[in-house]
PDB file of N, CA and C in Angstrom:
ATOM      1  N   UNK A   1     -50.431-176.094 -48.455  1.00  0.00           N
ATOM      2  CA  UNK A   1     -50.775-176.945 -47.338  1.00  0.00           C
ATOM      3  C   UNK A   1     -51.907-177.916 -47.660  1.00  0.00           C
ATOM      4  N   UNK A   2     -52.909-177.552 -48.469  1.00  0.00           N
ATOM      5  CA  UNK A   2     -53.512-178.403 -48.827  1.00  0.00           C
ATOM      6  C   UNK A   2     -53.519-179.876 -49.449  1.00  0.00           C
ATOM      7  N   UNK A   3     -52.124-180.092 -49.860  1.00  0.00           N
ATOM      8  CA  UNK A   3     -51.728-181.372 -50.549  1.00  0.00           C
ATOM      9  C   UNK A   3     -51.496-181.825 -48.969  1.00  0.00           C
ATOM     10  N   UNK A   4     -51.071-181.623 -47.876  1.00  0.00           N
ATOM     11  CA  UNK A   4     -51.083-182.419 -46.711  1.00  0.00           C
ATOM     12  C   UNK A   4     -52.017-183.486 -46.457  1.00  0.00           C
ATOM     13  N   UNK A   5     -51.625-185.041 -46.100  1.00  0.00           N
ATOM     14  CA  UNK A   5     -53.063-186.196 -45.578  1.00  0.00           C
ATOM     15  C   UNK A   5     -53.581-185.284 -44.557  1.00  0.00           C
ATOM     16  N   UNK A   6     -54.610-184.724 -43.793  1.00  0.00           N
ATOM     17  CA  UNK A   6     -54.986-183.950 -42.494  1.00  0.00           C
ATOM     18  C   UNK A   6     -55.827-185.336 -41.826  1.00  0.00           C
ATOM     19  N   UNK A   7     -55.716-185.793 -40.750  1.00  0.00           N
ATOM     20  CA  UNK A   7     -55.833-186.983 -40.210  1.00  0.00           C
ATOM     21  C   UNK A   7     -56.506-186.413 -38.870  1.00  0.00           C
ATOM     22  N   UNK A   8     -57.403-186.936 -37.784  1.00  0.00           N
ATOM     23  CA  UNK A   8     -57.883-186.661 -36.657  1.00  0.00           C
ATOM     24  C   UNK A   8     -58.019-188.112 -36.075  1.00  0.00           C
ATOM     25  N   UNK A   9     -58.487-187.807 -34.596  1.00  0.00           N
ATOM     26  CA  UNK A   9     -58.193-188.882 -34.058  1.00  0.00           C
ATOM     27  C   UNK A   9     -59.909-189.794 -34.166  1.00  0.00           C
ATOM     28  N   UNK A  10     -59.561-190.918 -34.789  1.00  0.00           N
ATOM     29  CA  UNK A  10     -60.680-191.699 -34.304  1.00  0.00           C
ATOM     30  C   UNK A  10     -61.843-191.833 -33.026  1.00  0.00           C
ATOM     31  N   UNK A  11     -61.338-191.211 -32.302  1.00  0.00           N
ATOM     32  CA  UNK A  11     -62.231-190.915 -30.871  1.00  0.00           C
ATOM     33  C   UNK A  11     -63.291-189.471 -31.204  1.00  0.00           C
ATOM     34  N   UNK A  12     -62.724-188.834 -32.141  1.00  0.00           N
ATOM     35  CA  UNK A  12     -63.522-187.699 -32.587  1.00  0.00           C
ATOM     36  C   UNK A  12     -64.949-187.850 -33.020  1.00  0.00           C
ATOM     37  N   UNK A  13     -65.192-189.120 -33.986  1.00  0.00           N
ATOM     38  CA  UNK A  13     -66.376-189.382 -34.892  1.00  0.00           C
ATOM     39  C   UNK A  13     -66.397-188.579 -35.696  1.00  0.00           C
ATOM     40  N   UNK A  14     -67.615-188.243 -35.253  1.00  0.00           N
ATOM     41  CA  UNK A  14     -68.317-187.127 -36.335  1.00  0.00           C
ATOM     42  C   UNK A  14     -68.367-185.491 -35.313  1.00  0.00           C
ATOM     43  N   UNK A  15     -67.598-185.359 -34.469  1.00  0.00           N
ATOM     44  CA  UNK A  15     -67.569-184.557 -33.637  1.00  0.00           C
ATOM     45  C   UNK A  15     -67.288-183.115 -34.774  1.00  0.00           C
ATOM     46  N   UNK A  16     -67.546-181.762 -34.128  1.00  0.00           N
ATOM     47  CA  UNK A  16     -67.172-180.979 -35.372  1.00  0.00           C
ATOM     48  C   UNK A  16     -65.941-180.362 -33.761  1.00  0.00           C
ATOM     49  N   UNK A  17     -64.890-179.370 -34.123  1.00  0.00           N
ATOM     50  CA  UNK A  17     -64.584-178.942 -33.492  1.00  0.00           C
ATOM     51  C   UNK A  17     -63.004-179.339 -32.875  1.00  0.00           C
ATOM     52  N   UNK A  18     -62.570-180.369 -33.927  1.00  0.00           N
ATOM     53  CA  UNK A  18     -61.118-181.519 -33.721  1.00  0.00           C
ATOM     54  C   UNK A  18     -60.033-180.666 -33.966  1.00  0.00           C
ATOM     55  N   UNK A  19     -59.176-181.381 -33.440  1.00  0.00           N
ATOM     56  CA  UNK A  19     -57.645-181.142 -33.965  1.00  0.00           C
ATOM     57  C   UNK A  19     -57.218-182.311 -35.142  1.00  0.00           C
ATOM     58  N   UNK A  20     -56.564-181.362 -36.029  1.00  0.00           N
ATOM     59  CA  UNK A  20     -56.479-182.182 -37.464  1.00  0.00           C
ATOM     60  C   UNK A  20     -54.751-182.278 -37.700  1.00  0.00           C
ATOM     61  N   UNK A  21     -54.071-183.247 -37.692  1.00  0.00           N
ATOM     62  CA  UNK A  21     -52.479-183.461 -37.880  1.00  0.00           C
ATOM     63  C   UNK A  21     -52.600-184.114 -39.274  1.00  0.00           C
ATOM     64  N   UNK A  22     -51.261-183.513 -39.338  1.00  0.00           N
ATOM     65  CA  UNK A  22     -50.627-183.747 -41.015  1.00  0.00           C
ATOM     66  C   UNK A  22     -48.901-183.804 -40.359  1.00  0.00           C
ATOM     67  N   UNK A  23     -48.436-184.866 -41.650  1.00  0.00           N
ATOM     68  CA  UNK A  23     -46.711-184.889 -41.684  1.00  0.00           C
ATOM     69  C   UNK A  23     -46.347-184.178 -42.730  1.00  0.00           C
ATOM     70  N   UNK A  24     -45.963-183.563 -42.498  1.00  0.00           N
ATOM     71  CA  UNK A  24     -45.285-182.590 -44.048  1.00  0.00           C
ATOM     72  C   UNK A  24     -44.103-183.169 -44.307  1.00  0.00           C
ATOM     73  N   UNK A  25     -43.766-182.572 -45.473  1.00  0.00           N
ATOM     74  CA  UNK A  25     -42.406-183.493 -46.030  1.00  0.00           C
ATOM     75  C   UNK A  25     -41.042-183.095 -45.738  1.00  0.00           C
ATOM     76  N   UNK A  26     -41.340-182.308 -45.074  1.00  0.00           N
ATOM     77  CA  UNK A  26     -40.061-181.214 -44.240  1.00  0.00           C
ATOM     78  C   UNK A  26     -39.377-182.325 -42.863  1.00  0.00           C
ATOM     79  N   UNK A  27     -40.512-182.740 -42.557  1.00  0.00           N
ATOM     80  CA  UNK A  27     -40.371-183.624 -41.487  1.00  0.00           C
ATOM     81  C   UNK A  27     -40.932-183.285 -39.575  1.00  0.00           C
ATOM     82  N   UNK A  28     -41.995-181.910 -40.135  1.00  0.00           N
ATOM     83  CA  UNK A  28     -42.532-181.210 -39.603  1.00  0.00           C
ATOM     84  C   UNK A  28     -43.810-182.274 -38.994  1.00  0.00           C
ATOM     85  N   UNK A  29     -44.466-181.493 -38.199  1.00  0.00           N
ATOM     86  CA  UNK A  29     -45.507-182.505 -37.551  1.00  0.00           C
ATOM     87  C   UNK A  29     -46.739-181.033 -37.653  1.00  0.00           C
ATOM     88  N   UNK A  30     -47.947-180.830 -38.774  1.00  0.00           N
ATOM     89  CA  UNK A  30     -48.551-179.694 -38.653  1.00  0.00           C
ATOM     90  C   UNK A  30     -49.726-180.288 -38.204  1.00  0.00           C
ATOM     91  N   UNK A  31     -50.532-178.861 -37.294  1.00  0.00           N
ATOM     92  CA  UNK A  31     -51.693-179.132 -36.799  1.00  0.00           C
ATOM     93  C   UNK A  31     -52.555-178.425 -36.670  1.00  0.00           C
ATOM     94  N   UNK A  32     -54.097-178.391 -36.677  1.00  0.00           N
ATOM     95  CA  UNK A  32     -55.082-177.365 -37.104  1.00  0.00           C
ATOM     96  C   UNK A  32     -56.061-177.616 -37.021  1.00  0.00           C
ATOM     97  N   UNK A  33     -56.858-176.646 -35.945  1.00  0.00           N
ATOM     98  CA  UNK A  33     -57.927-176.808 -35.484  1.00  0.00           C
ATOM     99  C   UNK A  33     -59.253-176.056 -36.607  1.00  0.00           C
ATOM    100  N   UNK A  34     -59.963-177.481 -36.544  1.00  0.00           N
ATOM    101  CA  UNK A  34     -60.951-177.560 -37.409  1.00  0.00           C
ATOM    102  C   UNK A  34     -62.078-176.360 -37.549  1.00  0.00           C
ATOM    103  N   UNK A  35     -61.983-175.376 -35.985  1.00  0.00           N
ATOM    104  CA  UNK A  35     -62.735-174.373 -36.630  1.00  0.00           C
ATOM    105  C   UNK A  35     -61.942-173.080 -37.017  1.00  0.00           C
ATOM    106  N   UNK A  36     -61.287-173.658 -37.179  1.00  0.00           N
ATOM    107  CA  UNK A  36     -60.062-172.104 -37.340  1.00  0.00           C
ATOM    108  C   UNK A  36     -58.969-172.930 -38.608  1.00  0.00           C
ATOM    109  N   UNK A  37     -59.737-173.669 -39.573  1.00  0.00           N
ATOM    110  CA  UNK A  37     -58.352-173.961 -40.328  1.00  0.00           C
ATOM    111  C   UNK A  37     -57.535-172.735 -40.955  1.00  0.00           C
ATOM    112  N   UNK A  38     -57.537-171.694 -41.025  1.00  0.00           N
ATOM    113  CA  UNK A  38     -56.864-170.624 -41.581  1.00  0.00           C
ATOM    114  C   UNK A  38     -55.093-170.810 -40.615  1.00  0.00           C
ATOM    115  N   UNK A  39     -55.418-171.179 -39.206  1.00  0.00           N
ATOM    116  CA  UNK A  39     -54.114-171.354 -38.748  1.00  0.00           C
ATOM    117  C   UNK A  39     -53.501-172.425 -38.489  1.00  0.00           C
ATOM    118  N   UNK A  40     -52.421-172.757 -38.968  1.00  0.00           N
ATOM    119  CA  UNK A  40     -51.376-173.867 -38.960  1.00  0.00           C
ATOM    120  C   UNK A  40     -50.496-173.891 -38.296  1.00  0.00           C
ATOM    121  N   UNK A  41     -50.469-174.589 -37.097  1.00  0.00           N
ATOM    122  CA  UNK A  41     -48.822-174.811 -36.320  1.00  0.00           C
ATOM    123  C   UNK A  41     -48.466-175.738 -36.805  1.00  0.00           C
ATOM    124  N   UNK A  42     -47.020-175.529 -36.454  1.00  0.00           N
ATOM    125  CA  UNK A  42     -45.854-176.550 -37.441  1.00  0.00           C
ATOM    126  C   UNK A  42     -45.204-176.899 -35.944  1.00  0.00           C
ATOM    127  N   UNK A  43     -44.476-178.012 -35.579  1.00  0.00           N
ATOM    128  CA  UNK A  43     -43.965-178.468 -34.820  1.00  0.00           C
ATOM    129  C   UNK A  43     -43.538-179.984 -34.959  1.00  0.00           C
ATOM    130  N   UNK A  44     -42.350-180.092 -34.182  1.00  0.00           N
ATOM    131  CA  UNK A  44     -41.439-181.579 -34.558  1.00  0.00           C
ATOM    132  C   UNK A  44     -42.137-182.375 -34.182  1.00  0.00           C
ATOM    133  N   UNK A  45     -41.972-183.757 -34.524  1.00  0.00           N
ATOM    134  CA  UNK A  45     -42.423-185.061 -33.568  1.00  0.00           C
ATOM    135  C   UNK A  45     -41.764-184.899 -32.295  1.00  0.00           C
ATOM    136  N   UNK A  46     -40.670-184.820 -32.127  1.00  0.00           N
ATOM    137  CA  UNK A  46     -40.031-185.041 -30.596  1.00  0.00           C
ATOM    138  C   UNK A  46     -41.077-184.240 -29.485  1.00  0.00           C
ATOM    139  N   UNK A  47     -41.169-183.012 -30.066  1.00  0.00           N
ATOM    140  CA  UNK A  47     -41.755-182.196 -29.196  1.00  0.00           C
ATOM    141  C   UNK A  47     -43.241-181.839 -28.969  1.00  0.00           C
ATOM    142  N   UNK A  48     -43.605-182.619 -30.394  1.00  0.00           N
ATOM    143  CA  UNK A  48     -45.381-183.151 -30.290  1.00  0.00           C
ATOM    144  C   UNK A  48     -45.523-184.297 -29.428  1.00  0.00           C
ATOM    145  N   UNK A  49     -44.768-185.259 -29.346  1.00  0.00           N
ATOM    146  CA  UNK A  49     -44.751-186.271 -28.565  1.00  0.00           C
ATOM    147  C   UNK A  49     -44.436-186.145 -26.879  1.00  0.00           C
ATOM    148  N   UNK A  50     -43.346-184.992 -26.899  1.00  0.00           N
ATOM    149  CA  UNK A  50     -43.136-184.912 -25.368  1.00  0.00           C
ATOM    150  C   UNK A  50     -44.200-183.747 -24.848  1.00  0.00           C
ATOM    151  N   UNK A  51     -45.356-183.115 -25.778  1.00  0.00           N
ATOM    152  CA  UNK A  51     -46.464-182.789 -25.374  1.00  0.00           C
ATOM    153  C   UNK A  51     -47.578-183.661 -24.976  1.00  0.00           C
ATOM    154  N   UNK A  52     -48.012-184.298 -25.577  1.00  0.00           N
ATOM    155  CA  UNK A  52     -48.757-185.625 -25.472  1.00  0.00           C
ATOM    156  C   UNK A  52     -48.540-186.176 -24.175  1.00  0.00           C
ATOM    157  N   UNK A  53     -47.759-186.511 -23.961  1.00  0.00           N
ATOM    158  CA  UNK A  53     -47.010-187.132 -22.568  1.00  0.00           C
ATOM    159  C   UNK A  53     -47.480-186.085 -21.655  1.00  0.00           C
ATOM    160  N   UNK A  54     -47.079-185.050 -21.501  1.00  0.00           N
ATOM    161  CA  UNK A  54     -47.756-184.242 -20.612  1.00  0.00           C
ATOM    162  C   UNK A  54     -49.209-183.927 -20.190  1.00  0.00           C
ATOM    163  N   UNK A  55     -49.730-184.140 -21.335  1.00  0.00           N
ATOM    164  CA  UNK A  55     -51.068-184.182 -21.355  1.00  0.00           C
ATOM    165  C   UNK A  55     -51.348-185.287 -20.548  1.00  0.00           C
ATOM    166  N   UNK A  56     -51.111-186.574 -21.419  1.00  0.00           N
ATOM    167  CA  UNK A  56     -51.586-188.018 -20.535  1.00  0.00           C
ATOM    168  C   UNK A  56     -51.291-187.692 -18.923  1.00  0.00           C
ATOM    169  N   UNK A  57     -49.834-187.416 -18.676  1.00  0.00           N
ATOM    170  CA  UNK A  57     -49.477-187.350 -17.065  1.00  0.00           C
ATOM    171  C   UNK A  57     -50.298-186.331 -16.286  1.00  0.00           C
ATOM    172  N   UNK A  58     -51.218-185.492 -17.219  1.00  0.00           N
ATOM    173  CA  UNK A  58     -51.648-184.798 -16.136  1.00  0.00           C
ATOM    174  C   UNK A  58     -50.948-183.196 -15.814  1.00  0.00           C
ATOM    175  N   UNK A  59     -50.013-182.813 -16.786  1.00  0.00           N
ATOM    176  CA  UNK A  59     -48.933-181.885 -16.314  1.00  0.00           C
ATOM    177  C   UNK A  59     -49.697-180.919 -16.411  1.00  0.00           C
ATOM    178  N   UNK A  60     -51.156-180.414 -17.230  1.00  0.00           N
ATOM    179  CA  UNK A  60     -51.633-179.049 -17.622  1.00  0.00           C
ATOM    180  C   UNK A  60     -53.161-179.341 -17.133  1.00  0.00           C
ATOM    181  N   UNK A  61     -52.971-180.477 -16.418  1.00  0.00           N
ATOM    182  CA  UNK A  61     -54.299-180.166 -15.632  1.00  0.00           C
ATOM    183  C   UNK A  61     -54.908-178.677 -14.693  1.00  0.00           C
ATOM    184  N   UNK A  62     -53.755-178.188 -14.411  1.00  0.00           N
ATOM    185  CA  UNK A  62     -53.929-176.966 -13.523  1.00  0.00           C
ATOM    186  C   UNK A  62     -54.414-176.174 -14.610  1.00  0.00           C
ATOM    187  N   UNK A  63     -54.396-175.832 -15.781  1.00  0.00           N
ATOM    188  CA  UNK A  63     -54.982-174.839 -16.265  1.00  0.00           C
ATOM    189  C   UNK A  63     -56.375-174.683 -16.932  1.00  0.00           C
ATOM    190  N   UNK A  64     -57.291-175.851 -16.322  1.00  0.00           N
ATOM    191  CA  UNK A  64     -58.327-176.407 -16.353  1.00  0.00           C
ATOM    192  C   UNK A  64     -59.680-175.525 -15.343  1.00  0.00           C
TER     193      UNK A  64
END
């Protein structure tokens, strides 16, 4: 996993504590939180993307 680009979002800075995405060559979408890199979720674009969306809309605000 380490040959992965691991990329975060520009809004982060210098923040410690990010979520870090990588494209693997599988065609996977992996992701990994910076204080826990030991664990890696793997998940598609379609379904990283129709997460995102939920987020923006507001859908998991209730568990706030």
């Amino acid at each position: 996993m380490s040959a992965l680009h691991w990329q975060k979002s520009s809004y982060s800075g210098s923040a410690n504590g990010c979520v870090h995405l990588a494209a693997a060559p599988d065609g996977t979408v992996k992701l990994v939180e910076s204080d826990d890199p030991d664990v890696i979720v793997s998940t598609t674009p379609e379904k990283l993307h129709a997460f995102m969306r939920g987020v923006k809309a507001g859908d998991f605000d209730h568990f706030v």
